[in-house]
Structures are given as C-alpha cells and as structure tokens.
C-alpha atoms as a PDB file:
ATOM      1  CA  UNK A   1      10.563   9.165 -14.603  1.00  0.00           C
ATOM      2  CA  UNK A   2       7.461  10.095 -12.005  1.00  0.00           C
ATOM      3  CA  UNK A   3       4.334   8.614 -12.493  1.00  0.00           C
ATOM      4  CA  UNK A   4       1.283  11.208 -13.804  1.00  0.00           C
ATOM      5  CA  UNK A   5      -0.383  13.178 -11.575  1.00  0.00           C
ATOM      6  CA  UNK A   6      -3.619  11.242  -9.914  1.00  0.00           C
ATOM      7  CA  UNK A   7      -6.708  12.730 -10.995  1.00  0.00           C
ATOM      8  CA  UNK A   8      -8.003  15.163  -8.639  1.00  0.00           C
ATOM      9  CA  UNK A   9     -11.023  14.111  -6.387  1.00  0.00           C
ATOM     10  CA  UNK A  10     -14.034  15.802  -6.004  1.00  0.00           C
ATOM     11  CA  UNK A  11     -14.426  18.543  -3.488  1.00  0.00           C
ATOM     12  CA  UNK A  12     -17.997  17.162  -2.345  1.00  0.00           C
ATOM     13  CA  UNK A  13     -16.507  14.321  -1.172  1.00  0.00           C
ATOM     14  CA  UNK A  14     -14.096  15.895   0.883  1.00  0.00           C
ATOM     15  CA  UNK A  15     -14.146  17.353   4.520  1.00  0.00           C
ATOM     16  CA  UNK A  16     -10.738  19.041   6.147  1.00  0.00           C
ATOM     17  CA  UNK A  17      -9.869  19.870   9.655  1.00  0.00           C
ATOM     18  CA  UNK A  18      -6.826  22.005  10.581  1.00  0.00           C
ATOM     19  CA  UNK A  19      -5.428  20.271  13.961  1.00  0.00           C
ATOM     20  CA  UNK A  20      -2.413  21.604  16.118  1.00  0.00           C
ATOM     21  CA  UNK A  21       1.057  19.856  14.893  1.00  0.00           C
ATOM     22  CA  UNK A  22       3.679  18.338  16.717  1.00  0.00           C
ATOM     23  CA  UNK A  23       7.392  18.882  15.703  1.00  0.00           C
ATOM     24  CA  UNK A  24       9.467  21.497  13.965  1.00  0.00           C
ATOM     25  CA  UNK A  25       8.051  25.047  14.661  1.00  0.00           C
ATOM     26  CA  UNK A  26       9.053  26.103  18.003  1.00  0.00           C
ATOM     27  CA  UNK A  27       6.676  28.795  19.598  1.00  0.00           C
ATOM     28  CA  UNK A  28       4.569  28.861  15.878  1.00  0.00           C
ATOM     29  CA  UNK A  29       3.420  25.212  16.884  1.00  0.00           C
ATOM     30  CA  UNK A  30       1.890  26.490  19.790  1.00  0.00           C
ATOM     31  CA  UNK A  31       0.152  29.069  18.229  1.00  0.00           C
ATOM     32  CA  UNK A  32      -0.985  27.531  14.824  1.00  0.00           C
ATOM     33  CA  UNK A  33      -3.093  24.512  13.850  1.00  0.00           C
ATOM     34  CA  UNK A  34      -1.217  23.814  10.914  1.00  0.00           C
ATOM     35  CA  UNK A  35      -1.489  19.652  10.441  1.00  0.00           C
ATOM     36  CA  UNK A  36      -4.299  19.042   7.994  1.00  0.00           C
ATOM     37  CA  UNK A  37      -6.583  16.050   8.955  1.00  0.00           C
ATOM     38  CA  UNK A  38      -8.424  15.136   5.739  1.00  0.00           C
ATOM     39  CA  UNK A  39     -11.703  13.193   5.661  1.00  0.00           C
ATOM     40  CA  UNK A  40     -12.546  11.475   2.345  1.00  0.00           C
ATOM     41  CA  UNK A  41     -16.282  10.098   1.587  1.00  0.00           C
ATOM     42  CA  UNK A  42     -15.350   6.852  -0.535  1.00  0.00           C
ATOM     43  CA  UNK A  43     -18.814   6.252  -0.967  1.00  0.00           C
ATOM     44  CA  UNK A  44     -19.202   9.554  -3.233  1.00  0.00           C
ATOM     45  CA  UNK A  45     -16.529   8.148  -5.449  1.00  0.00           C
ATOM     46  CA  UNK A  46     -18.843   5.811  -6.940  1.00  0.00           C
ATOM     47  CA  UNK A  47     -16.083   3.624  -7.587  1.00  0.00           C
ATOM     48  CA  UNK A  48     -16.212  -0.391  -9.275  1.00  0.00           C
ATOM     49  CA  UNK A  49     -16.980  -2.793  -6.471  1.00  0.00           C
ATOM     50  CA  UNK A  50     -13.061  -4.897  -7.248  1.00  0.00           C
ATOM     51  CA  UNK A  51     -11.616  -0.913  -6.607  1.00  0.00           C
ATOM     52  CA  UNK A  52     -13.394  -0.328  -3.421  1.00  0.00           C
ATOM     53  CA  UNK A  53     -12.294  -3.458  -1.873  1.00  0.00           C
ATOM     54  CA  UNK A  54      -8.663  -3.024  -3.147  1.00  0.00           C
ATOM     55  CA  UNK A  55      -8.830   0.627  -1.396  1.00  0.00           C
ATOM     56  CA  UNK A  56     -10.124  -0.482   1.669  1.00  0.00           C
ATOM     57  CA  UNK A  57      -7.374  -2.945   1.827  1.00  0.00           C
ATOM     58  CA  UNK A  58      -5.037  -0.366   1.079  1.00  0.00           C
ATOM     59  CA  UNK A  59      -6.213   2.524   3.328  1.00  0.00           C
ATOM     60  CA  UNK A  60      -5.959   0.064   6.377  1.00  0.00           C
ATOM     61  CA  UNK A  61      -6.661   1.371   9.502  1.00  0.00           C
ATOM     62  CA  UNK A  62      -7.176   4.753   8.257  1.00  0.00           C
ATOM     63  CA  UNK A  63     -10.716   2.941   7.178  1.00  0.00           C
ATOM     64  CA  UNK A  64     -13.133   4.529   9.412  1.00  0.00           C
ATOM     65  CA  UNK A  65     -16.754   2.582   9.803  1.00  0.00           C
ATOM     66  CA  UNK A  66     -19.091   4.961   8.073  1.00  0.00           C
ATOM     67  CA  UNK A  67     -16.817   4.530   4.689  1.00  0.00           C
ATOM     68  CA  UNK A  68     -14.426   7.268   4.885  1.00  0.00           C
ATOM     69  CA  UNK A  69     -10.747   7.406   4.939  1.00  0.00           C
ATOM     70  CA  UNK A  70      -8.909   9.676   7.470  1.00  0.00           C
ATOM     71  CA  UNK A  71      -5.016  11.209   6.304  1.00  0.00           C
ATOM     72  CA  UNK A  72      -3.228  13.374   8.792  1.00  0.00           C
ATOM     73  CA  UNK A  73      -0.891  15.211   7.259  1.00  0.00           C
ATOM     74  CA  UNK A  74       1.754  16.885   9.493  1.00  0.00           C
ATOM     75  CA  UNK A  75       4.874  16.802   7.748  1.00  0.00           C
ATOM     76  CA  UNK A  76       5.488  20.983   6.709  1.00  0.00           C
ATOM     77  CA  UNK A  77       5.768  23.857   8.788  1.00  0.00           C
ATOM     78  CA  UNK A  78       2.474  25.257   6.918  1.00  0.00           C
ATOM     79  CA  UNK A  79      -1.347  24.321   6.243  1.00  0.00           C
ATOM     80  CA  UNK A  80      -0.293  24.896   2.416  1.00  0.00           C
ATOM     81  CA  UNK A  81       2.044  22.618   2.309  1.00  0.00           C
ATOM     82  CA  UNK A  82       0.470  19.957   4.436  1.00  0.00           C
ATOM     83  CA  UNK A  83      -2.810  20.142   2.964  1.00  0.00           C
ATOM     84  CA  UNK A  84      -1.452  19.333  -0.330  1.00  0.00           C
ATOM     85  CA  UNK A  85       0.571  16.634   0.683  1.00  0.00           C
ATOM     86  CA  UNK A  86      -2.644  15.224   2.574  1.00  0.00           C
ATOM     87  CA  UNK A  87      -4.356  15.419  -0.756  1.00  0.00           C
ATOM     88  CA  UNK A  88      -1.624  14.405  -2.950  1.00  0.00           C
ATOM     89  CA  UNK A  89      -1.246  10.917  -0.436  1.00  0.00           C
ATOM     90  CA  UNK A  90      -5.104  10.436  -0.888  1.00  0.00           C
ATOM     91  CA  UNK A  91      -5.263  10.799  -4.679  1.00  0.00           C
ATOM     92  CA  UNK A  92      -2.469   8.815  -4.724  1.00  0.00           C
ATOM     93  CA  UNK A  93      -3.877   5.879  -2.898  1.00  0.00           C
ATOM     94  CA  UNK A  94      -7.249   6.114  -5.218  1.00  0.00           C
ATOM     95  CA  UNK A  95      -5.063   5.946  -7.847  1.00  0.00           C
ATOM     96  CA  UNK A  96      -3.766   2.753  -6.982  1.00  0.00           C
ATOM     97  CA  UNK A  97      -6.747   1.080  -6.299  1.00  0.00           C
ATOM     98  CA  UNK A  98      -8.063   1.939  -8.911  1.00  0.00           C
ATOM     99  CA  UNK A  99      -5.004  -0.111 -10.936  1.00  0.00           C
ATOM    100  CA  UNK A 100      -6.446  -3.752 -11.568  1.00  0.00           C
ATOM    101  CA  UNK A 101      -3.812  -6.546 -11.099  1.00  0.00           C
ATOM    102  CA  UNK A 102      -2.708  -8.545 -13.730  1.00  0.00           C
ATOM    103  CA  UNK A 103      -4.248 -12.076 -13.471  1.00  0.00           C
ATOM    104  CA  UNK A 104      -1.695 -14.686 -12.920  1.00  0.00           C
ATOM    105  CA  UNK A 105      -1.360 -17.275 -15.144  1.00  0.00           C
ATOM    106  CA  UNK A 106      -0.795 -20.810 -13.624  1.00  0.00           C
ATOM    107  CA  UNK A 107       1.568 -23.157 -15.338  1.00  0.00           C
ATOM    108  CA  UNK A 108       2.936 -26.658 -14.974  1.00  0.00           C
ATOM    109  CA  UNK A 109       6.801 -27.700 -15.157  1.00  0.00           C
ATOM    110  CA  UNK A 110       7.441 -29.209 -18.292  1.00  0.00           C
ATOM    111  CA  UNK A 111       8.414 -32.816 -18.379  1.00  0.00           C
ATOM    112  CA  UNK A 112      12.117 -32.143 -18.950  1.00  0.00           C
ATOM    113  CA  UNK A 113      12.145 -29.989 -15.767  1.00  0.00           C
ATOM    114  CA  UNK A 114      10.449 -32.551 -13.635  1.00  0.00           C
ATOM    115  CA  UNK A 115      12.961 -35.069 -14.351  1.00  0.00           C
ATOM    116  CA  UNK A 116      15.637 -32.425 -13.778  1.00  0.00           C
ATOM    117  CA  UNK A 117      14.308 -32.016 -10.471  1.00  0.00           C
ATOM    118  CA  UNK A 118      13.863 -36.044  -9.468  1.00  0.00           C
ATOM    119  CA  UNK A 119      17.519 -36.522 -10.859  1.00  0.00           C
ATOM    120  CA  UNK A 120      19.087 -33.783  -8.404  1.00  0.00           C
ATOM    121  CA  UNK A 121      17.055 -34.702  -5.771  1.00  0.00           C
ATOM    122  CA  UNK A 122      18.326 -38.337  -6.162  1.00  0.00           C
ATOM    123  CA  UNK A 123      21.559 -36.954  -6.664  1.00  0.00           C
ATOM    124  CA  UNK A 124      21.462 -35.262  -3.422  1.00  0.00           C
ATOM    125  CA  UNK A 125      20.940 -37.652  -1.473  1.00  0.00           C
ATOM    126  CA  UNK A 126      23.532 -39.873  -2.783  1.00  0.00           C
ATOM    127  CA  UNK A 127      25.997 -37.313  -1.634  1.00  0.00           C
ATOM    128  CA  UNK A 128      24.300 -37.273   1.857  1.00  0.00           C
ATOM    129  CA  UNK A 129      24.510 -41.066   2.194  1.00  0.00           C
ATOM    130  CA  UNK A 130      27.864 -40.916   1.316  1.00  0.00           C
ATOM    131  CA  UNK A 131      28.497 -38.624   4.461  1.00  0.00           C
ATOM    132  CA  UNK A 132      27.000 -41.150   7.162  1.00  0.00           C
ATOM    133  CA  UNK A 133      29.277 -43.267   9.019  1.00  0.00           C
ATOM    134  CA  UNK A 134      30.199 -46.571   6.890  1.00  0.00           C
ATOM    135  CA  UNK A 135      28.349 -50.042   7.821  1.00  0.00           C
ATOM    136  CA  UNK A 136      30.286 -52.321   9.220  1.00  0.00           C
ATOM    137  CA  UNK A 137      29.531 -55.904   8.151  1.00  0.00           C
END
C-alpha cells in the first residue's frame, strides 16, 4: 500500500529555475530547458527545532548556507513532469522529517541469559583447548 500524499508546501517558500537537461531528448535537449532546479526556503516552514535538524541531516549536501534546500530534477523528457517529481521528492523529504523517532528503550539481559552466555562462552573454549596440541609430561 503507498504511503499518503505529503502535504503540499507553501508556494512563498518556493523559488524554481528551468535549467537545460542532459540525457534522453535528442535535438529537443538542445533546444529546451526542461530540468527543474527547485529552491526551497526551510526557514518559511516554521518548522519544530528536533524537525529542522532531522531535515538538514536528511537533505545533506543539497543544504545550501542561507537555509535552503536545492532538488534538481531531470529525470522526464518535460518541465511537467520534472517539476512535479522535484516537488513530490521535496515534500517527501519534509515529510519525513517531520516523523519523530521512536525513543529506544534500553534494557538489561536478564539473569538467566547472562548465565546462558558465561556457560557457552566457557563451553567454547573447552572445545578450543581441546584442539591445541596435547602436553607432553
């Protein structure tokens, strides 16, 4: 089953540039700037401080210094299709940072299993000793 659509982000806080593609075309590529170079202002987001760092982490080096992300999208023949997968890959990304983590709770071996473990280990090397050459006395 896919996953719900991201919600959309807000226009304001976007900024596009249409960029001449590499690839699949022939002469069109030439002609046409059809990759779709997509500028997003995180800062208009106004998102939770734990969210922004998560998205930061996730956007990588797509980060730029002035708090935006950068997605080049380049994929489709058209500025259509490539501008909605540019935006789609964005919203997607805010979506997951968005996504808190679940806390990990830590917990100890019980008793039972830490003897387990001692009496392998024991048993272990037992077998090991018993592979060395015998002493002779």
């Amino acid at each position: 089953m896919p996953s719900p659509a991201p919600p959309p982000l807000p226009e304001e806080a976007l900024e596009e540039r249409f960029l001449a593609a590499t690839g699949p075309g022939g002469q069109n590529v030439n002609k046409v700037a059809t990759a779709v170079q997509l500028r997003l202002d995180v800062y208009a987001l106004r998102l939770p401080p734990d969210a922004f760092a998560r998205l930061k982490i996730l956007a990588g080096s797509r980060w730029t210094l002035d708090g935006g992300i950068i997605v080049t999208a380049r994929r489709f023949r058209t500025r259509e299709a490539n501008r909605a997968d540019a935006r789609t890959r964005l919203a997607d990304m805010v979506a997951e940072a968005r996504i808190r983590p679940e806390r990990r709770i830590k917990t100890k071996p019980s008793k039972a299993a830490r003897a387990k473990r001692v009496d392998t280990k024991s048993r272990t090397g037992a077998i090991k000793r018993g592979r060395s050459r015998p002493d002779i006395d």
